[in-house]
N, C-alpha and C. Protein backbone atom coordinates (compact mmCIF):
# COMPACT_ATOMS: atom_id res chain seq x y z
N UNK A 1 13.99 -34.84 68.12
CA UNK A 1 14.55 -36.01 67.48
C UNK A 1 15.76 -35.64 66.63
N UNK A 2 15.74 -34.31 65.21
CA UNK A 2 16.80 -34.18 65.07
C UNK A 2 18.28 -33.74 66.03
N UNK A 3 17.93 -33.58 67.09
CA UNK A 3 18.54 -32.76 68.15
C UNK A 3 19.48 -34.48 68.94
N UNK A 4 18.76 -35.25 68.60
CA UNK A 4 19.07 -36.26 69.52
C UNK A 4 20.28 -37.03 68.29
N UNK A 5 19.54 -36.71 67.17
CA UNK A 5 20.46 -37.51 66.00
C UNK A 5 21.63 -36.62 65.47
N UNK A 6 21.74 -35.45 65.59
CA UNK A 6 22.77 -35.07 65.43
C UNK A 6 24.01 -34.84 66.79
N UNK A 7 23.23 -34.85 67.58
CA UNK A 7 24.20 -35.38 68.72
C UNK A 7 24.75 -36.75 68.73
N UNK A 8 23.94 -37.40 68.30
CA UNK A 8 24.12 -39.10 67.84
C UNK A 8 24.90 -39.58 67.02
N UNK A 9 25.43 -38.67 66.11
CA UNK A 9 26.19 -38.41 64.87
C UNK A 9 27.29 -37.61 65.42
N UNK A 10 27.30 -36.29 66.29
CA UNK A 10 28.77 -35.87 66.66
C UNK A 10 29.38 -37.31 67.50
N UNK A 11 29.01 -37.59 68.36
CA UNK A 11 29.73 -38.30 69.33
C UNK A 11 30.52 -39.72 68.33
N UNK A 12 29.69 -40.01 67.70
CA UNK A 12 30.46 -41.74 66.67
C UNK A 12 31.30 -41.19 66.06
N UNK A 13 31.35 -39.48 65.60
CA UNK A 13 32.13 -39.40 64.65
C UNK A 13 33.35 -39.07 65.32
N UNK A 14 33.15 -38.21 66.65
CA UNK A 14 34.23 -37.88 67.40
C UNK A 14 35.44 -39.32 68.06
N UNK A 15 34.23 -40.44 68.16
CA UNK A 15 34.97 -41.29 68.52
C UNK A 15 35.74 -42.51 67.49
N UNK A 16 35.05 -42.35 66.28
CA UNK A 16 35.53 -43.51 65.33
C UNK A 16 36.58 -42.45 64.65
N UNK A 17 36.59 -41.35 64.87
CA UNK A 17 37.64 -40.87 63.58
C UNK A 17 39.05 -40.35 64.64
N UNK A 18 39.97 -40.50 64.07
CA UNK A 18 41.79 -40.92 64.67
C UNK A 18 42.24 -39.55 64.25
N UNK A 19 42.60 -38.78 65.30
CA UNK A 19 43.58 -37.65 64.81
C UNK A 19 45.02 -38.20 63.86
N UNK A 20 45.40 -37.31 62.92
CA UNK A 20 46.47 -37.27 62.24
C UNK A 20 47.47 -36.95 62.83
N UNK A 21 48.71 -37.84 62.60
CA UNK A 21 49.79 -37.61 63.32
C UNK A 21 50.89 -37.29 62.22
N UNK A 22 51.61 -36.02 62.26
CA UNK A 22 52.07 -35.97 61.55
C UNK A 22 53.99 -36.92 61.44
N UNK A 23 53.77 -36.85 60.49
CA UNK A 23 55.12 -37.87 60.33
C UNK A 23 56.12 -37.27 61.14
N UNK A 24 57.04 -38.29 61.35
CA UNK A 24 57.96 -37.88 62.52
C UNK A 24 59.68 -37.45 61.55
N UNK A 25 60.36 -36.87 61.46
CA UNK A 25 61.53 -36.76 60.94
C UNK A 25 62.24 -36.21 61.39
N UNK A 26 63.75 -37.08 61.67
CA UNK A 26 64.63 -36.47 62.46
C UNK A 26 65.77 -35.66 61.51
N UNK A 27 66.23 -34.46 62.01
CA UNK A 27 67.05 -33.68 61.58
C UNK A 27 68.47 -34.13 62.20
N UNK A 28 69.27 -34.66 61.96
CA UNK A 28 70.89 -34.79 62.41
C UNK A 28 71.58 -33.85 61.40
N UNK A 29 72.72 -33.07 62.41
CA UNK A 29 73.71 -32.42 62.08
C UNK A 29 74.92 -33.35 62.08
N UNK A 30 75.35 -33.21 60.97
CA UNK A 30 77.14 -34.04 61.01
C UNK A 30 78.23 -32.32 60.97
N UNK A 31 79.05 -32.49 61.37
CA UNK A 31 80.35 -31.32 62.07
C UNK A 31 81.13 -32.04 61.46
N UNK A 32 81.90 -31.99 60.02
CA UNK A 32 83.10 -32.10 59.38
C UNK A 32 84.32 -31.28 59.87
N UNK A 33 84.96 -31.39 60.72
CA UNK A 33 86.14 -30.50 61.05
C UNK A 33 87.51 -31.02 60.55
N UNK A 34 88.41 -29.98 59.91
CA UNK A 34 90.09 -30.33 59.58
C UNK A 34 90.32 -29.32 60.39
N UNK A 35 91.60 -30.42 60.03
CA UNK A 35 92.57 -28.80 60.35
C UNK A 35 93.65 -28.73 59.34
N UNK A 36 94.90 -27.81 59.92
CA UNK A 36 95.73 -27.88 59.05
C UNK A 36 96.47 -28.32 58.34
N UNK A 37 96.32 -29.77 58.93
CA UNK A 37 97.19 -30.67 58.68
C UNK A 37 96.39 -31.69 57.48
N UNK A 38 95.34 -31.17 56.75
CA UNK A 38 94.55 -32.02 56.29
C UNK A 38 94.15 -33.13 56.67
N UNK A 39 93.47 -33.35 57.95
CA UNK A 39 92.95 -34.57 58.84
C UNK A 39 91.43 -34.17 59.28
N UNK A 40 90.60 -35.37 59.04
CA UNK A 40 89.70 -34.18 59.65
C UNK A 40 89.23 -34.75 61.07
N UNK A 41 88.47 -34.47 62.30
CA UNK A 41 88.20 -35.19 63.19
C UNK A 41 86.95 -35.92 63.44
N UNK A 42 87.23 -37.05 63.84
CA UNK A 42 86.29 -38.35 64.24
C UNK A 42 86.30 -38.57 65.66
N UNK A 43 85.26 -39.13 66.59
CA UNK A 43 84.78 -38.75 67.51
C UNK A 43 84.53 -41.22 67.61
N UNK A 44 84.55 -41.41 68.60
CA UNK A 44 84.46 -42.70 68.69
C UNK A 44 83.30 -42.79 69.63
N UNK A 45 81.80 -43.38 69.35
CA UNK A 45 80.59 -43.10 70.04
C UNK A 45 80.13 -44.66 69.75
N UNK A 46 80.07 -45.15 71.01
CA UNK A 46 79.23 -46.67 71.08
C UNK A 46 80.24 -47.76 70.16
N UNK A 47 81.57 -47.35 70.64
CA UNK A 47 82.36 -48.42 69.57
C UNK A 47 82.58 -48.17 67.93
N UNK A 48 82.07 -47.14 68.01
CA UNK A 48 82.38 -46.57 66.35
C UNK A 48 82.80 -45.01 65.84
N UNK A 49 83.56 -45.24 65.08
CA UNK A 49 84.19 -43.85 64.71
C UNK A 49 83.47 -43.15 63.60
N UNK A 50 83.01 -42.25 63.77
CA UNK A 50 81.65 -41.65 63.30
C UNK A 50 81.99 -39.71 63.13
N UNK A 51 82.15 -38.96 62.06
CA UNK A 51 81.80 -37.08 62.42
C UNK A 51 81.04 -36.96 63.30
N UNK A 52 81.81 -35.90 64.20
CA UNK A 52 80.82 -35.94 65.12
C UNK A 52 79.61 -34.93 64.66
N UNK A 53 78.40 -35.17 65.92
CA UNK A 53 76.95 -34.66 65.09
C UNK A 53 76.10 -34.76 66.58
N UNK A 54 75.17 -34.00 65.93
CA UNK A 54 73.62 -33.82 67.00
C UNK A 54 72.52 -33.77 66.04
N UNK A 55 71.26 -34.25 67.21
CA UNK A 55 70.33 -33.77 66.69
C UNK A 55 69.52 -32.44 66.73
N UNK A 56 68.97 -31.75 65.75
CA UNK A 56 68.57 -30.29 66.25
C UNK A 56 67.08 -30.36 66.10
N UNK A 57 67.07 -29.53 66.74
CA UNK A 57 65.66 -29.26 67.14
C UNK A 57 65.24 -30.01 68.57
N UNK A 58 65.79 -30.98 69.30
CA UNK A 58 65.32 -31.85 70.55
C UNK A 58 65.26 -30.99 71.51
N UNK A 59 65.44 -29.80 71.65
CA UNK A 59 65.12 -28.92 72.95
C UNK A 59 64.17 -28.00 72.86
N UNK A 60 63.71 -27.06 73.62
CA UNK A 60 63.23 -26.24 73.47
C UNK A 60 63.48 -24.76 73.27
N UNK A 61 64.70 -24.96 73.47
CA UNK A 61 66.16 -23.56 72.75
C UNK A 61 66.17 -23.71 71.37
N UNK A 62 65.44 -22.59 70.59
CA UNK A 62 65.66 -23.32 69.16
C UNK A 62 66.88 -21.97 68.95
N UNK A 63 68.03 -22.78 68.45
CA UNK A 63 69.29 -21.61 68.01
C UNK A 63 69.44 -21.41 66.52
N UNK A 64 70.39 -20.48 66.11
CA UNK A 64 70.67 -19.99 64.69
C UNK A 64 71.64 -21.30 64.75
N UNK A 65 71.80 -21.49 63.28
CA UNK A 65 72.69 -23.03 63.01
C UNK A 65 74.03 -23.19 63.46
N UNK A 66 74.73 -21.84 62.75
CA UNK A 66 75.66 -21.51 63.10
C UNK A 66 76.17 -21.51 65.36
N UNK A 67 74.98 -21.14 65.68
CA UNK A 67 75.81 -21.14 67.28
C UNK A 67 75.28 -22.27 67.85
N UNK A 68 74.47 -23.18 66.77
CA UNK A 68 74.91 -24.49 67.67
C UNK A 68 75.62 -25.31 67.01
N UNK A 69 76.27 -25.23 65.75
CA UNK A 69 77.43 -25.99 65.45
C UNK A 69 78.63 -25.30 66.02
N UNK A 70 78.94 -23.86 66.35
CA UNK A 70 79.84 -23.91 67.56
C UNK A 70 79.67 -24.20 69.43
N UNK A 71 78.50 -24.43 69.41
CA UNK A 71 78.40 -25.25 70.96
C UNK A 71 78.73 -27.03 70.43
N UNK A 72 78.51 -27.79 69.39
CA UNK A 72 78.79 -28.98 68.96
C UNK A 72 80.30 -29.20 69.39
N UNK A 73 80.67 -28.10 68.45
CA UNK A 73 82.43 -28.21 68.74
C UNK A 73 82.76 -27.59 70.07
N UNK A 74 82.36 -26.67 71.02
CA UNK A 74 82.61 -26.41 72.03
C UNK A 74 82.85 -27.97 73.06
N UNK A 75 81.59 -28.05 72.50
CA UNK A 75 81.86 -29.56 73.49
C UNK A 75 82.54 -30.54 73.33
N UNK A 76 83.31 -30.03 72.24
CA UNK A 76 84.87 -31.43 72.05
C UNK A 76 86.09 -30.82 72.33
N UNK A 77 85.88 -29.41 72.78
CA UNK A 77 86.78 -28.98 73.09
C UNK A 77 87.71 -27.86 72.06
N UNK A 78 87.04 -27.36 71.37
CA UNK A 78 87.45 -26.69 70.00
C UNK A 78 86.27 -25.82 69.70
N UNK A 79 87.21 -24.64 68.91
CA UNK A 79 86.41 -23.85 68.44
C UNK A 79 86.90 -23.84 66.62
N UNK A 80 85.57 -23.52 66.29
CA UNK A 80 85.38 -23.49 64.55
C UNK A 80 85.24 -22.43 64.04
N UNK A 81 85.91 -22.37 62.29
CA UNK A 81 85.49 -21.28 61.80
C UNK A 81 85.28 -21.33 60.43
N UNK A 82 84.60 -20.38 60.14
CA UNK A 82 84.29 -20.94 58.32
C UNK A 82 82.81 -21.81 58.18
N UNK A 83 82.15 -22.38 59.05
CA UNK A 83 81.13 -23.23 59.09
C UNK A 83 80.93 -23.15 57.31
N UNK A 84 80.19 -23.99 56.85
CA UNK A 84 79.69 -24.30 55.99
C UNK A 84 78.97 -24.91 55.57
N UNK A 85 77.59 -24.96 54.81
CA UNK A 85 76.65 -26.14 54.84
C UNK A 85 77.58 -27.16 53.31
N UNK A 86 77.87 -28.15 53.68
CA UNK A 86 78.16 -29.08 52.59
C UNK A 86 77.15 -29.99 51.95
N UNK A 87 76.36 -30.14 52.26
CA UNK A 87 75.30 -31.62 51.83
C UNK A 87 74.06 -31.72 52.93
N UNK A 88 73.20 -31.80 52.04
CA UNK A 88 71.57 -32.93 52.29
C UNK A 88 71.54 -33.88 52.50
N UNK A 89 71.26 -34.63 53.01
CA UNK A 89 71.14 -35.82 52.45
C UNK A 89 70.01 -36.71 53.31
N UNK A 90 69.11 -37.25 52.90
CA UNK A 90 68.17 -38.20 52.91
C UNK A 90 68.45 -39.23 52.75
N UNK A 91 68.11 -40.05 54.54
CA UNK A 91 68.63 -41.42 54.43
C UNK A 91 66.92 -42.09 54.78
N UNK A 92 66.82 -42.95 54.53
CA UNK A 92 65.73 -44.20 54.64
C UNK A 92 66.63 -45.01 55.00
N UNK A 93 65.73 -45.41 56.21
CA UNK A 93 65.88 -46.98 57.27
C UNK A 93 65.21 -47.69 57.36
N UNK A 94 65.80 -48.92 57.10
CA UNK A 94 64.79 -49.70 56.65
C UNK A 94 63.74 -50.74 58.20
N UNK A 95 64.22 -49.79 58.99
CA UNK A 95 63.83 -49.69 60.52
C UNK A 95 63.03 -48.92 60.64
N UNK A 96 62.16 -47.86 60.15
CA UNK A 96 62.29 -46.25 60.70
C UNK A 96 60.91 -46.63 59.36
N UNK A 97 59.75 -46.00 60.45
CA UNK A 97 58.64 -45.29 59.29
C UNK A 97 58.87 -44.00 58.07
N UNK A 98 59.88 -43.10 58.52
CA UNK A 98 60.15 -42.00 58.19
C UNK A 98 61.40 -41.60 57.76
N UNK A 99 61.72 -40.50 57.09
CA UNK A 99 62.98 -40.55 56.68
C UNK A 99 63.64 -39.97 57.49
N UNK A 100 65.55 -39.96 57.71
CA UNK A 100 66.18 -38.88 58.21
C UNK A 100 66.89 -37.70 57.72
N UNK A 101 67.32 -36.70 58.04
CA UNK A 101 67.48 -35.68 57.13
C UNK A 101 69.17 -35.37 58.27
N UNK A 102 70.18 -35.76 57.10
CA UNK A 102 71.74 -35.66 57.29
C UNK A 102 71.86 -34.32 56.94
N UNK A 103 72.00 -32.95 57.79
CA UNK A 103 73.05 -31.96 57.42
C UNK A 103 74.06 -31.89 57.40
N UNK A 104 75.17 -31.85 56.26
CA UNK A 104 76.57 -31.90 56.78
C UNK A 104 77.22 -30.65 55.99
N UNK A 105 78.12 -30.19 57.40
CA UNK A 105 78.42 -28.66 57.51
C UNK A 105 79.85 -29.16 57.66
N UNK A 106 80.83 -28.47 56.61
CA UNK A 106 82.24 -28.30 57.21
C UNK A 106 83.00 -26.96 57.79
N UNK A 107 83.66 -27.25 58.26
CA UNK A 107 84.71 -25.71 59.39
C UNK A 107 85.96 -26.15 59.36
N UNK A 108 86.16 -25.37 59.65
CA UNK A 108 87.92 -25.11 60.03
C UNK A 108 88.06 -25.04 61.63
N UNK A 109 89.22 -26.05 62.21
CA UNK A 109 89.65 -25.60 63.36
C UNK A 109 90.15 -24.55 63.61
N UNK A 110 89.47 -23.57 64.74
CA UNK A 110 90.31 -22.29 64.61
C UNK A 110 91.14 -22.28 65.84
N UNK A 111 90.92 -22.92 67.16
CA UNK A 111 91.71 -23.49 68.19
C UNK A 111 91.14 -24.26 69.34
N UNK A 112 91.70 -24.78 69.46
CA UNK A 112 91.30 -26.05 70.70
C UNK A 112 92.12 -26.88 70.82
N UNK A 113 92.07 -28.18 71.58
CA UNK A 113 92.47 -29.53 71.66
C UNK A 113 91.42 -30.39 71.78
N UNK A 114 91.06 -30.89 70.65
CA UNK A 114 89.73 -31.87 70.92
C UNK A 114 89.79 -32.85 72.02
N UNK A 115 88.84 -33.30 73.19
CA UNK A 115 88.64 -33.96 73.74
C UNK A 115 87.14 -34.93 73.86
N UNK A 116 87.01 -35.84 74.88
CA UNK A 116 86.21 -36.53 74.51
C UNK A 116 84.84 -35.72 75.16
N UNK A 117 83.52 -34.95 74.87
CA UNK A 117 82.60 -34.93 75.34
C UNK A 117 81.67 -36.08 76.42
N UNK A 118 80.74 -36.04 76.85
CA UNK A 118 79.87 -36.51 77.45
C UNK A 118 78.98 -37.70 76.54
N UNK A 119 79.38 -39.00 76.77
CA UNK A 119 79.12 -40.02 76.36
C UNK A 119 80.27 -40.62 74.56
N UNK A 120 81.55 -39.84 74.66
CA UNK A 120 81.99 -39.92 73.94
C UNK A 120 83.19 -40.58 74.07
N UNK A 121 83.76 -41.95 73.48
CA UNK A 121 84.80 -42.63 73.85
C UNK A 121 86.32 -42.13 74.00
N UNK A 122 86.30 -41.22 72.54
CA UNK A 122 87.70 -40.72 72.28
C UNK A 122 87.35 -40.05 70.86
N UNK A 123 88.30 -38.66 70.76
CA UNK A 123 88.26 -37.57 69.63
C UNK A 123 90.12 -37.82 68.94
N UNK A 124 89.83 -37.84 67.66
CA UNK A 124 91.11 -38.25 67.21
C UNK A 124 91.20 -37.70 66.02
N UNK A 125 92.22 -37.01 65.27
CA UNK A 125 92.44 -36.07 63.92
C UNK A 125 92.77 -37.07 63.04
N UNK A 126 92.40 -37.68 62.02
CA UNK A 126 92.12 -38.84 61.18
C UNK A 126 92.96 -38.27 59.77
N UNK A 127 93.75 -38.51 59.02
CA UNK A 127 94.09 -38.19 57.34
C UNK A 127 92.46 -38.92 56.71
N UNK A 128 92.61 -38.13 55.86
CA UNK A 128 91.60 -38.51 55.13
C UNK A 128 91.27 -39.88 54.66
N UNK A 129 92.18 -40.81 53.95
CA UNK A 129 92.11 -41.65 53.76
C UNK A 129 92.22 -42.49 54.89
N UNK A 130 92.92 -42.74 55.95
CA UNK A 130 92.55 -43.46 57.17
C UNK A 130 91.48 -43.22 57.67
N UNK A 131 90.94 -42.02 57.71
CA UNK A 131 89.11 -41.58 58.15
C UNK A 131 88.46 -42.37 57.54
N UNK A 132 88.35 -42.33 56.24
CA UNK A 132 87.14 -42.97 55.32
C UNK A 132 87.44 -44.66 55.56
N UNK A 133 88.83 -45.17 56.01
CA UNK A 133 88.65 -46.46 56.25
C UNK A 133 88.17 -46.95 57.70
N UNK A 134 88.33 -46.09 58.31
CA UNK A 134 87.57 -46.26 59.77
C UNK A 134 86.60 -46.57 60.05
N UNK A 135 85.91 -45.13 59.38
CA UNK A 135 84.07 -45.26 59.46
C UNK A 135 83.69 -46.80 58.98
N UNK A 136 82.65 -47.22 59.88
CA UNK A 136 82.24 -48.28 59.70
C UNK A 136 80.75 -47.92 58.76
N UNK A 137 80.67 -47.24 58.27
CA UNK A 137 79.12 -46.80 57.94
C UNK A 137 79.49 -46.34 56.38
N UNK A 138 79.45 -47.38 55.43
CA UNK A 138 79.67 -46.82 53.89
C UNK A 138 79.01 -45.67 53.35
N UNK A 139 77.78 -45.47 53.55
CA UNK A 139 77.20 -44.55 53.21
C UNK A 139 77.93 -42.89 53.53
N UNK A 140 78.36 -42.74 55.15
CA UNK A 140 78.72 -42.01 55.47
C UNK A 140 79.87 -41.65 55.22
N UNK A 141 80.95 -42.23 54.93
CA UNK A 141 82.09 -42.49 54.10
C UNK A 141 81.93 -41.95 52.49
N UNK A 142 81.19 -42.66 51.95
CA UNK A 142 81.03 -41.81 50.67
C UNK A 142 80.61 -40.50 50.81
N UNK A 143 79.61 -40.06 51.76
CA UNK A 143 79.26 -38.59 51.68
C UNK A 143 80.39 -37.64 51.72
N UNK A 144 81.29 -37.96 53.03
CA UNK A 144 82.31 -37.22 53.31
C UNK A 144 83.35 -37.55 52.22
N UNK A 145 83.60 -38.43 51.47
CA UNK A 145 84.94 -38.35 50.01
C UNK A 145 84.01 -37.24 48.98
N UNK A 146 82.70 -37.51 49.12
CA UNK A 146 82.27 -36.36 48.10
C UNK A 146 82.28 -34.69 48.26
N UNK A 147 82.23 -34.82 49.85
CA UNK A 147 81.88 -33.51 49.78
C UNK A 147 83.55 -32.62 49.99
N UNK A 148 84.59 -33.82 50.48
CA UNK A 148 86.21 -33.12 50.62
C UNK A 148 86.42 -33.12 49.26
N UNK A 149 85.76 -33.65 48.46
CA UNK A 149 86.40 -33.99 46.85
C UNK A 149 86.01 -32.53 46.20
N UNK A 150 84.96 -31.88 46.77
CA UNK A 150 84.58 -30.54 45.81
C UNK A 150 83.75 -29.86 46.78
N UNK A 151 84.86 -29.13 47.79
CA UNK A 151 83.75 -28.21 49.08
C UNK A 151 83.20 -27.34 48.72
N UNK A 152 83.54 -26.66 47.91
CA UNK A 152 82.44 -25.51 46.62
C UNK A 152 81.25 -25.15 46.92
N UNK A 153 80.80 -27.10 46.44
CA UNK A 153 79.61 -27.85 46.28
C UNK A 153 78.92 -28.14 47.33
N UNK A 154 77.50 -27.75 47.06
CA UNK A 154 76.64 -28.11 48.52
C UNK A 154 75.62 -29.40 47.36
N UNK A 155 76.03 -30.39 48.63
CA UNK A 155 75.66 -31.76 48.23
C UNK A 155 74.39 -32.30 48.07
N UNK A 156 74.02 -33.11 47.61
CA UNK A 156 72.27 -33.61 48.16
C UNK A 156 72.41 -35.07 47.13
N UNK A 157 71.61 -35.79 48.10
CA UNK A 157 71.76 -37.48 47.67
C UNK A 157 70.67 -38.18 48.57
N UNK A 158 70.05 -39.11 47.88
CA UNK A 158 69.50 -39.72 49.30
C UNK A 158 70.18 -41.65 48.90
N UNK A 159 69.79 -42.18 50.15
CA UNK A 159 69.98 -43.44 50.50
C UNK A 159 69.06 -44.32 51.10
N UNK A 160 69.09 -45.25 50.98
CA UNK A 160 68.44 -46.38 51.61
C UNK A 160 69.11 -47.26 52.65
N UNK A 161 69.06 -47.24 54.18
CA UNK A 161 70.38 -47.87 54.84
C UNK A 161 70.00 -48.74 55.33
N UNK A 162 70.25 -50.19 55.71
CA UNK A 162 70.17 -51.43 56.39
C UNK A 162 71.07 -51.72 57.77
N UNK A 163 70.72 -51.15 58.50
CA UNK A 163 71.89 -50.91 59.56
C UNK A 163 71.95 -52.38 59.99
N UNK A 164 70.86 -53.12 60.19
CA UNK A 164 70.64 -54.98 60.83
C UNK A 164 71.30 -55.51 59.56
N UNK A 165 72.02 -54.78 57.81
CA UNK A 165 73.31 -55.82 57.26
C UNK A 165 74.09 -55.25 57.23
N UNK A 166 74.83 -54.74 58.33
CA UNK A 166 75.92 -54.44 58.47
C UNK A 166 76.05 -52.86 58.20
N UNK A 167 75.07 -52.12 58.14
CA UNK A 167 75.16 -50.69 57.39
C UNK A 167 75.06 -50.77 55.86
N UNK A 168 74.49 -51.85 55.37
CA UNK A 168 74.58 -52.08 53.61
C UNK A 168 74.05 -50.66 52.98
N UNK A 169 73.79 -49.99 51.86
CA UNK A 169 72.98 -49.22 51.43
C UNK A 169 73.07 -49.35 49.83
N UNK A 170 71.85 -48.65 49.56
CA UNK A 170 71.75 -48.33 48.48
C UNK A 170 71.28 -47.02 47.76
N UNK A 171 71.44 -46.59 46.86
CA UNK A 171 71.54 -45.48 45.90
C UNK A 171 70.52 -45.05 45.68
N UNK A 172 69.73 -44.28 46.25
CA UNK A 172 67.98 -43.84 45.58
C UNK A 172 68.29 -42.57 44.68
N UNK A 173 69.26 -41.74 44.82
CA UNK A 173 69.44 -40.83 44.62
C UNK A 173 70.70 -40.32 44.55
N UNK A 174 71.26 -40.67 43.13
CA UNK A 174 72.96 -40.24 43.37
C UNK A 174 73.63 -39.04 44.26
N UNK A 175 74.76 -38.50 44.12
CA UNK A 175 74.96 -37.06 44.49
C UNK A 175 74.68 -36.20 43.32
N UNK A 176 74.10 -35.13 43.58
CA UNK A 176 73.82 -33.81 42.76
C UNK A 176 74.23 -32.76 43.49
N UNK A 177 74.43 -31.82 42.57
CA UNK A 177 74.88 -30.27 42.76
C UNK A 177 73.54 -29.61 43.33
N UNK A 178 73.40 -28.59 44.72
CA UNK A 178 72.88 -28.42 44.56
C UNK A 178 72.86 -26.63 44.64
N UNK A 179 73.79 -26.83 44.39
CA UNK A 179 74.25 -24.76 44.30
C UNK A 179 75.03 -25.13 42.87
């Protein structure tokens, strides 16, 4: 009888209790590139002019950071140098169970001619101030005036983004120093 009840007891418990799933969070890389001319380049993806970026970790090649932010830029047609991590940043969507996690790394063009990659409209060398009026994405716009404003500085901020009003956001977490 105990033999029957503790078998009676594994099986309800095996079936009423829900494995844990652990939270899902995506890692995006943003690729800040200038060049000499103090411009830096923007990449035009789904109708919008955006740094270009990937997500890491989606394969099963896991690389050092550094040689896949030069395969990033390989694939626009340019090679980088100087990489640099510039900023953290933690965005919340107000879509999204989970948060996303913005790396943004700046480089130096060291030579190429940017072109358009694979699913990419058009690559174009932007002045700074025409860049930041481009981007349609405020949030992302402010990151990048902060982090050209003091490259020193490795950044960290988080946000709250509404992409269904227009990309609205808000401030959870100003910018801080974090070196």
């Amino acid at each position: 009888m105990k033999a029957i009840t503790l078998i009676t007891f594994l099986l309800l418990t095996c079936t009423v209790a829900k494995p844990q799933q652990a939270p899902t969070v995506i890692n995006r890389f943003k690729l800040l590139v200038t060049n000499e001319h103090d411009e830096f380049l923007l990449i035009k993806w789904k109708g919008n002019w955006e740094v270009p970026g990937a997500e890491y970790g989606d394969s099963t090649v896991v690389k050092p950071i550094n040689e896949f932010l030069s395969d990033l830029a390989a694939r626009l047609g340019i090679n980088i140098k100087q990489p640099k991590l510039a900023g953290l940043f933690t965005y919340y969507m107000n879509d999204r169970k989970y948060p996303m996690i913005f790396s943004y790394y700046t480089a130096k063009l060291d030579k190429g001619q940017p072109e358009p990659g694979p699913g990419i409209e058009e690559v174009k060398w932007f002045p700074i101030s025409a860049g930041l009026k481009t981007i349609p994405y405020p949030n992302s716009s402010a990151i990048i005036k902060q982090v050209l404003s003091a490259p020193q500085i490795v950044w960290g901020g988080a946000f709250r983004v509404f992409p269904s009003e227009g990309w609205r956001y808000e401030i959870i977490s100003d910018f801080y120093k974090m070196n």
